[in-house]
C-alpha atoms as a PDB file:
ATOM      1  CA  UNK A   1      95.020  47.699  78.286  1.00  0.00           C
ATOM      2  CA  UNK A   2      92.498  45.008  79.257  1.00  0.00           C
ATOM      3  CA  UNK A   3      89.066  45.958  80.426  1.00  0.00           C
ATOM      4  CA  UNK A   4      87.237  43.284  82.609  1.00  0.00           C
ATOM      5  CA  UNK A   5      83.364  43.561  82.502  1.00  0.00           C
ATOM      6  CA  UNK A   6      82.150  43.954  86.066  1.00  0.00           C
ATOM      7  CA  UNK A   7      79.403  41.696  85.678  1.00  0.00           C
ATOM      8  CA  UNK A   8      81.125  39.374  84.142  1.00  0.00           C
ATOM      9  CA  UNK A   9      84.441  38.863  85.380  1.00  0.00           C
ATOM     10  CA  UNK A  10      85.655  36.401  82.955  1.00  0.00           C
ATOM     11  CA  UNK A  11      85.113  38.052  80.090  1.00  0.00           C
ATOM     12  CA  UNK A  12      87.712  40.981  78.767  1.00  0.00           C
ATOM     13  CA  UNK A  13      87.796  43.501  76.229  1.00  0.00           C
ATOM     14  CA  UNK A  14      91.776  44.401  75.533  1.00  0.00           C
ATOM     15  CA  UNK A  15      92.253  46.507  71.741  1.00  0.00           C
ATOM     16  CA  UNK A  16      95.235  44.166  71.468  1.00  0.00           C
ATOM     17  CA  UNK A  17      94.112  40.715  71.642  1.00  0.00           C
ATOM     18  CA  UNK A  18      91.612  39.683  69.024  1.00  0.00           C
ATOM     19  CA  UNK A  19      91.147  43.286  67.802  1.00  0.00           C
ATOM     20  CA  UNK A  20      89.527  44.061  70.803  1.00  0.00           C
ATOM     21  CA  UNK A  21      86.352  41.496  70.677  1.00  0.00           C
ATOM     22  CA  UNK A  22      85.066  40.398  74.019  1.00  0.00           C
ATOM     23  CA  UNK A  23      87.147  37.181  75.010  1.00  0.00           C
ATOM     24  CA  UNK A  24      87.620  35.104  77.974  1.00  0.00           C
ATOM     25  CA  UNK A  25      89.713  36.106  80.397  1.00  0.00           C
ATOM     26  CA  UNK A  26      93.678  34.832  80.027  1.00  0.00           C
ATOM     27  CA  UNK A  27      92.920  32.944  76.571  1.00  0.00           C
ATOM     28  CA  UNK A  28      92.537  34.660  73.090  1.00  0.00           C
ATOM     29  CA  UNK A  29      88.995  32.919  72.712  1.00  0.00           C
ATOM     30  CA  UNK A  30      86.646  35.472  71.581  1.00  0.00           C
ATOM     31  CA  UNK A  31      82.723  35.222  72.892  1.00  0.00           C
ATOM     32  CA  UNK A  32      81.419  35.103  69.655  1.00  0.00           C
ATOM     33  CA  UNK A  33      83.835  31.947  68.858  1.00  0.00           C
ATOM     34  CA  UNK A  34      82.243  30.427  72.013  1.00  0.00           C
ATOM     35  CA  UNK A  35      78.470  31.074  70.288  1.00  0.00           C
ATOM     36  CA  UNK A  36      79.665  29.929  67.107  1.00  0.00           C
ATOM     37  CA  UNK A  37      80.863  26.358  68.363  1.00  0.00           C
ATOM     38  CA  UNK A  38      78.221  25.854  70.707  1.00  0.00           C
ATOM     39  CA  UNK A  39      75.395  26.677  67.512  1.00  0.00           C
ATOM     40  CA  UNK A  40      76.999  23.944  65.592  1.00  0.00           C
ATOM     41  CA  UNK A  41      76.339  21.453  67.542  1.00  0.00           C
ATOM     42  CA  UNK A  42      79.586  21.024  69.842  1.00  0.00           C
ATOM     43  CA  UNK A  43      79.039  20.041  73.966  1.00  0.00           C
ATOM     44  CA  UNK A  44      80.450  22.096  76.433  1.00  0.00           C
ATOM     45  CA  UNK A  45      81.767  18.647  77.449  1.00  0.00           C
ATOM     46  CA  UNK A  46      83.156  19.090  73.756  1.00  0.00           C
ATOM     47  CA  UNK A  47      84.729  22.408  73.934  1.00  0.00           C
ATOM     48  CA  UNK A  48      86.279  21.411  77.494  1.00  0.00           C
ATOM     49  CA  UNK A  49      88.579  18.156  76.317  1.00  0.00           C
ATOM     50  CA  UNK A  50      88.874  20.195  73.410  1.00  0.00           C
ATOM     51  CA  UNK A  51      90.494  23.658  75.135  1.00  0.00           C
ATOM     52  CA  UNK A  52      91.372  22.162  78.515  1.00  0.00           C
ATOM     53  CA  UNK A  53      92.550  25.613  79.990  1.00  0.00           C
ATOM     54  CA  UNK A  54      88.806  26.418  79.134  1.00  0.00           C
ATOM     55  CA  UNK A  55      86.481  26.514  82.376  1.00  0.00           C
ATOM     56  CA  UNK A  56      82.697  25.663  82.198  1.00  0.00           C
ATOM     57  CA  UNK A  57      82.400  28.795  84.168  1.00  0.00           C
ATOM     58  CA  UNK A  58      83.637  30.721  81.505  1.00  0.00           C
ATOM     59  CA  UNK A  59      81.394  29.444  78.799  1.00  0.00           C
ATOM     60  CA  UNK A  60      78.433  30.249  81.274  1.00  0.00           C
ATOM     61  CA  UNK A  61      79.552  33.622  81.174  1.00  0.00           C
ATOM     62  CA  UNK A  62      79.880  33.662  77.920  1.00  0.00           C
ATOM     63  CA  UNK A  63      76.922  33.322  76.900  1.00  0.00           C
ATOM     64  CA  UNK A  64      75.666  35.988  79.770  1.00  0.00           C
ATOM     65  CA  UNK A  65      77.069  38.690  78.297  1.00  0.00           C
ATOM     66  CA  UNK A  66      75.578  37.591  74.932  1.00  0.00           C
ATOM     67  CA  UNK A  67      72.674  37.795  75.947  1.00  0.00           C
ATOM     68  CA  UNK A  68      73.280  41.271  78.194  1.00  0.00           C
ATOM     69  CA  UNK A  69      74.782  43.047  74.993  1.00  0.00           C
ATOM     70  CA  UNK A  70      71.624  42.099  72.887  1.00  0.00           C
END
């Protein structure tokens, strides 16, 4: 069953998709893969022609609820 913050509306929690790790909504693209890219050095301009179905939106939210679960 997926779970869909209400904060942040992109961003679901589903036990079976990605073992149940915070990802963006429709894509199995957990948050913390998100962080990970984006502290290595990638763009968002990057991870966009990289993961086209991937919205800037979604990144921005991405790391919002980072920084709301710390």
């Amino acid at each position: 069953m997926e779970i869909r913050h209400c904060k942040f509306n992109r961003i679901t929690l589903d036990a079976g998709k990605c073992f149940g790790k915070p990802c963006i909504r429709g894509l199995r693209i957990p948050v913390a893969s998100i962080l990970g890219y984006l502290s290595s050095g990638m763009t968002v301009e990057e991870m966009l022609k990289e993961w086209p179905e991937l919205e800037r939106e979604a990144i921005d939210q991405a790391l919002g609820y980072a920084a709301w679960a710390m």
